[in-house]
Protein backbone atom coordinates (compact mmCIF):
# COMPACT_ATOMS: atom_id res chain seq x y z
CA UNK A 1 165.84 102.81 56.22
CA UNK A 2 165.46 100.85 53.29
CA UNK A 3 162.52 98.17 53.56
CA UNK A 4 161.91 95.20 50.96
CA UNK A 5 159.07 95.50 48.49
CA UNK A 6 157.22 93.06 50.63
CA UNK A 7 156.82 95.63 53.21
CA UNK A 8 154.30 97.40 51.01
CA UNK A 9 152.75 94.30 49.22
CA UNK A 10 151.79 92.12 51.91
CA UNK A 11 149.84 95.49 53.17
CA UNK A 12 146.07 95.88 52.48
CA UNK A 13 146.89 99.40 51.04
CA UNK A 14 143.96 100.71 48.83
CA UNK A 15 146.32 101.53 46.12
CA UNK A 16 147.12 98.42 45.38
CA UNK A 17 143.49 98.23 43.69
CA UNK A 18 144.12 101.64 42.20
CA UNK A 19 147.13 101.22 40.84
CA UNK A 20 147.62 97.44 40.04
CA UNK A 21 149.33 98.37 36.51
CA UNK A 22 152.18 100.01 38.86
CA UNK A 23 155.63 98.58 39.88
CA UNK A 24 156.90 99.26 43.37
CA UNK A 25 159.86 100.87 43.22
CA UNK A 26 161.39 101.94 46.71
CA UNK A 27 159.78 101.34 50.10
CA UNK A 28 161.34 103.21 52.81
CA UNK A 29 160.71 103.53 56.76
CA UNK A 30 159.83 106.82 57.94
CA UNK A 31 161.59 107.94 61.11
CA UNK A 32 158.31 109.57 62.38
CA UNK A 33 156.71 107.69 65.55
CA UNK A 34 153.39 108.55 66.29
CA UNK A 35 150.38 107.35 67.40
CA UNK A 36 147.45 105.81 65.60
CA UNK A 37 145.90 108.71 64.19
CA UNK A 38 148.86 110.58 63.25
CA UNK A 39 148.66 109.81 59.90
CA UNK A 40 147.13 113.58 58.86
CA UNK A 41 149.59 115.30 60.78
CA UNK A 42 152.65 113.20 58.79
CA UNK A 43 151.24 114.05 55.68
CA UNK A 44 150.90 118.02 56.77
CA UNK A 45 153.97 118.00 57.81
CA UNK A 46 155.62 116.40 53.97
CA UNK A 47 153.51 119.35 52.80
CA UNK A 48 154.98 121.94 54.71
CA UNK A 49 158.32 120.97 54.42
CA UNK A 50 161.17 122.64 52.38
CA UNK A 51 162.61 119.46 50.35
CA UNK A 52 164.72 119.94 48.71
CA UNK A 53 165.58 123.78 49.47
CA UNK A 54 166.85 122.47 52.97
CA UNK A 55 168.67 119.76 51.61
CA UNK A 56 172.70 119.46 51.70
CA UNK A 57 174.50 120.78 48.57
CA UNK A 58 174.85 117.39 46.68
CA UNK A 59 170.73 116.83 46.55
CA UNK A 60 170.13 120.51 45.06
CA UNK A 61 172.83 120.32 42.47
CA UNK A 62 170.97 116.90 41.97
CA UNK A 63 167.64 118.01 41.90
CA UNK A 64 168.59 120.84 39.77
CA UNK A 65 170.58 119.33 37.22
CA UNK A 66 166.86 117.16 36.98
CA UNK A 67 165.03 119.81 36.62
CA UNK A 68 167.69 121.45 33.70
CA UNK A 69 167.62 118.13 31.82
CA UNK A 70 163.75 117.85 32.10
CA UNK A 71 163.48 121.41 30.62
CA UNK A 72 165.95 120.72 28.00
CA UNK A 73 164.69 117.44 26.46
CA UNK A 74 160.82 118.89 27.24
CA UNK A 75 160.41 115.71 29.40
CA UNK A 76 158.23 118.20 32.16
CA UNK A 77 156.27 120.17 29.38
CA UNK A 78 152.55 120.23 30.36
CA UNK A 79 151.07 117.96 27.71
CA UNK A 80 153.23 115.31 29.24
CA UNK A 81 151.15 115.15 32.60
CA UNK A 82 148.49 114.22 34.06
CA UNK A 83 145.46 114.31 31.93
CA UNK A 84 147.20 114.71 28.84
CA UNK A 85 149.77 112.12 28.52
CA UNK A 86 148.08 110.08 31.25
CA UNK A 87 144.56 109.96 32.91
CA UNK A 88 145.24 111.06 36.34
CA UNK A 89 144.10 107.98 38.54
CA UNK A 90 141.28 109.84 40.09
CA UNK A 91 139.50 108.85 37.41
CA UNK A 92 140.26 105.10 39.19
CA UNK A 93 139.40 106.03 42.70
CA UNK A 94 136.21 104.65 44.28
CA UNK A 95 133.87 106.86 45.16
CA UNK A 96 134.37 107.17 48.86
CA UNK A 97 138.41 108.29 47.83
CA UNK A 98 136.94 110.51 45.02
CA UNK A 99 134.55 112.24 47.10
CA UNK A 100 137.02 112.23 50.55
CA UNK A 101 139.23 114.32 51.20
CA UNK A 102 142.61 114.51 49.05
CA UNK A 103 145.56 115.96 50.93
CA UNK A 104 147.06 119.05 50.97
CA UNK A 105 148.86 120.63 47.74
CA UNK A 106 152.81 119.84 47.95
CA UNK A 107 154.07 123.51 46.85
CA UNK A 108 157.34 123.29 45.03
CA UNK A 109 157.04 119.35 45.11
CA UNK A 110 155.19 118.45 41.26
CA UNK A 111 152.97 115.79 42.58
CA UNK A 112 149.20 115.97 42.99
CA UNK A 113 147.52 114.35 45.76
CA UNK A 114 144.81 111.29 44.96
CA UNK A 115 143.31 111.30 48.54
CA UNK A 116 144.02 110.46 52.03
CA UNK A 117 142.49 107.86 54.42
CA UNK A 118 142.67 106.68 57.75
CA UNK A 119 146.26 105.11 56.99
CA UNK A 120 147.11 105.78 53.82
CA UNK A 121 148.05 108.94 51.43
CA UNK A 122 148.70 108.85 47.75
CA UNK A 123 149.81 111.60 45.35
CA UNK A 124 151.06 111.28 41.84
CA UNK A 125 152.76 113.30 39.29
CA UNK A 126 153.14 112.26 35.33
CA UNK A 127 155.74 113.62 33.07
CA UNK A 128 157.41 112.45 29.71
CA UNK A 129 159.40 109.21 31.18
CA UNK A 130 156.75 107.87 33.94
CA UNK A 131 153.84 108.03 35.74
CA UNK A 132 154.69 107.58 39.43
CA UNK A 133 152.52 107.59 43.10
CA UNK A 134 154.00 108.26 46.63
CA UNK A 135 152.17 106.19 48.89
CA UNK A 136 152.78 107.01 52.82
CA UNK A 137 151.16 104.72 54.93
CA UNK A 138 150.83 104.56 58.53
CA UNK A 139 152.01 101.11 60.12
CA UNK A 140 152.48 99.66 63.38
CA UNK A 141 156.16 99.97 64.36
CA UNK A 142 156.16 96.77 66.31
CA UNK A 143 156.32 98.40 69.80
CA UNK A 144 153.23 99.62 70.41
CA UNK A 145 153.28 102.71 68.23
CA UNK A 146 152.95 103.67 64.39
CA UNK A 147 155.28 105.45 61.81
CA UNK A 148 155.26 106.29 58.62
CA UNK A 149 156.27 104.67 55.05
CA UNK A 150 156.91 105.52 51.65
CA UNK A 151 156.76 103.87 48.93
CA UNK A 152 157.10 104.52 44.79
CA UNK A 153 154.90 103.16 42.43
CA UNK A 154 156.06 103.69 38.82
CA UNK A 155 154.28 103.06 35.23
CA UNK A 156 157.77 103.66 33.13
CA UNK A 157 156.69 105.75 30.03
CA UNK A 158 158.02 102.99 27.10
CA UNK A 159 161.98 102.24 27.03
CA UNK A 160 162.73 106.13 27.65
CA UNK A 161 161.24 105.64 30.93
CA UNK A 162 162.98 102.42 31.51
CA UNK A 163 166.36 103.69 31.00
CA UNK A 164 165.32 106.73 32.53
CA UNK A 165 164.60 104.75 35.52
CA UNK A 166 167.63 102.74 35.39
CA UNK A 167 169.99 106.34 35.21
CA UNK A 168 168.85 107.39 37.97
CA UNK A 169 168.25 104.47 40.65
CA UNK A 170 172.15 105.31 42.11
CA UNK A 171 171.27 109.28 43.07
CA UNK A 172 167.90 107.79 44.31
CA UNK A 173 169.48 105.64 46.87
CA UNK A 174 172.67 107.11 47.38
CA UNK A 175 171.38 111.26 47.68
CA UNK A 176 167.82 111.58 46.95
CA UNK A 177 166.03 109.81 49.05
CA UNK A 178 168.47 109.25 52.45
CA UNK A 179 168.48 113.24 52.74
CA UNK A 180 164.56 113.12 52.49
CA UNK A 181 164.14 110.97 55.26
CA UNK A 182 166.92 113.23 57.11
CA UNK A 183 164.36 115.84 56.52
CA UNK A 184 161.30 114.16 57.19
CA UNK A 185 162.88 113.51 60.38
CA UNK A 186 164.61 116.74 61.47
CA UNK A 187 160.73 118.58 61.13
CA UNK A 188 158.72 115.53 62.84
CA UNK A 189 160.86 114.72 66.89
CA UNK A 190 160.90 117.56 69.09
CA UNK A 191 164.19 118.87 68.99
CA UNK A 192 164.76 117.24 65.85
């Protein structure tokens, strides 16, 4: 589900330090109940997970018609990441983030993780049009329990990023990110 922005703000997330030069984008519920310290197990189980490879028809022609287009205009080419287009925000991470641990690697999935705390997970991933952060963090759900939540942080990359971010807001909304959270569910409840 869909949260407001406010649902990530009014947290005291350490990205917000990290990252105060970022807009939030999206903020989405996570379907994935849990107890307090499940956080490490929700972002294990992101990692492991087949996204968008398991996805309906619709999000892979989406995902790879992304992926085509990023080839074609070089928007993905290497010297448009991190640490050459952008300084990966380690280099902004307090020392006890820096030296923590990070998070596992996300495969297929081009983001990079920043670190991983007792409630919150960041990774990020840099190409030609932005430089963006997932955030999960690990909230109370209100009755008694915790689940997860995503949210986007995005630096648009000048007026290409912008309109780049503009484009595609609809298949975020509409495809992208509703069959993620199908996912993220199917893997987390028994049975699921």
């Amino acid at each position: 589900m869909r949260l407001p922005v406010s649902e990530h703000t009014s947290r005291p997330w350490r990205i917000h330090d990290i990252a105060p030069d970022f807009d939030v984008e999206d903020v989405w519920a996570l379907e994935t109940p849990g107890g307090p310290d499940d956080l490490p197990r929700l972002v294990a189980h992101i990692a492991g997970g087949s996204f968008p490879d398991d996805a309906a028809l619709p999000v892979r022609v989406v995902w790879q018609a992304r992926s085509w287009l990023g080839a074609l205009l070089h928007w993905d080419d290497q010297d448009e990441g991190l640490d050459t287009r952008v300084p990966s925000l380690r280099e902004r991470l307090p020392r006890d983030l820096r030296d923590g641990p990070s998070g596992p690697d996300l495969g297929a999935v081009p983001f990079t993780p920043l670190y991983l705390a007792h409630d919150e997970w960041a990774a990020e991933v840099a190409n030609r049009t932005v430089h963006a952060v997932m955030h999960i963090g690990w909230v109370p759900d209100g009755a008694g329990g915790h689940r997860g939540q995503m949210a986007v942080l995005v630096r648009p990359n000048g007026r290409l990023g912008r309109l780049y971010m503009a484009a595609i807001k609809p298949f975020r909304h509409l495809v992208v990110y509703p069959a993620l959270m199908r996912s993220l569910q199917r893997g987390w409840l028994p049975g699921g």
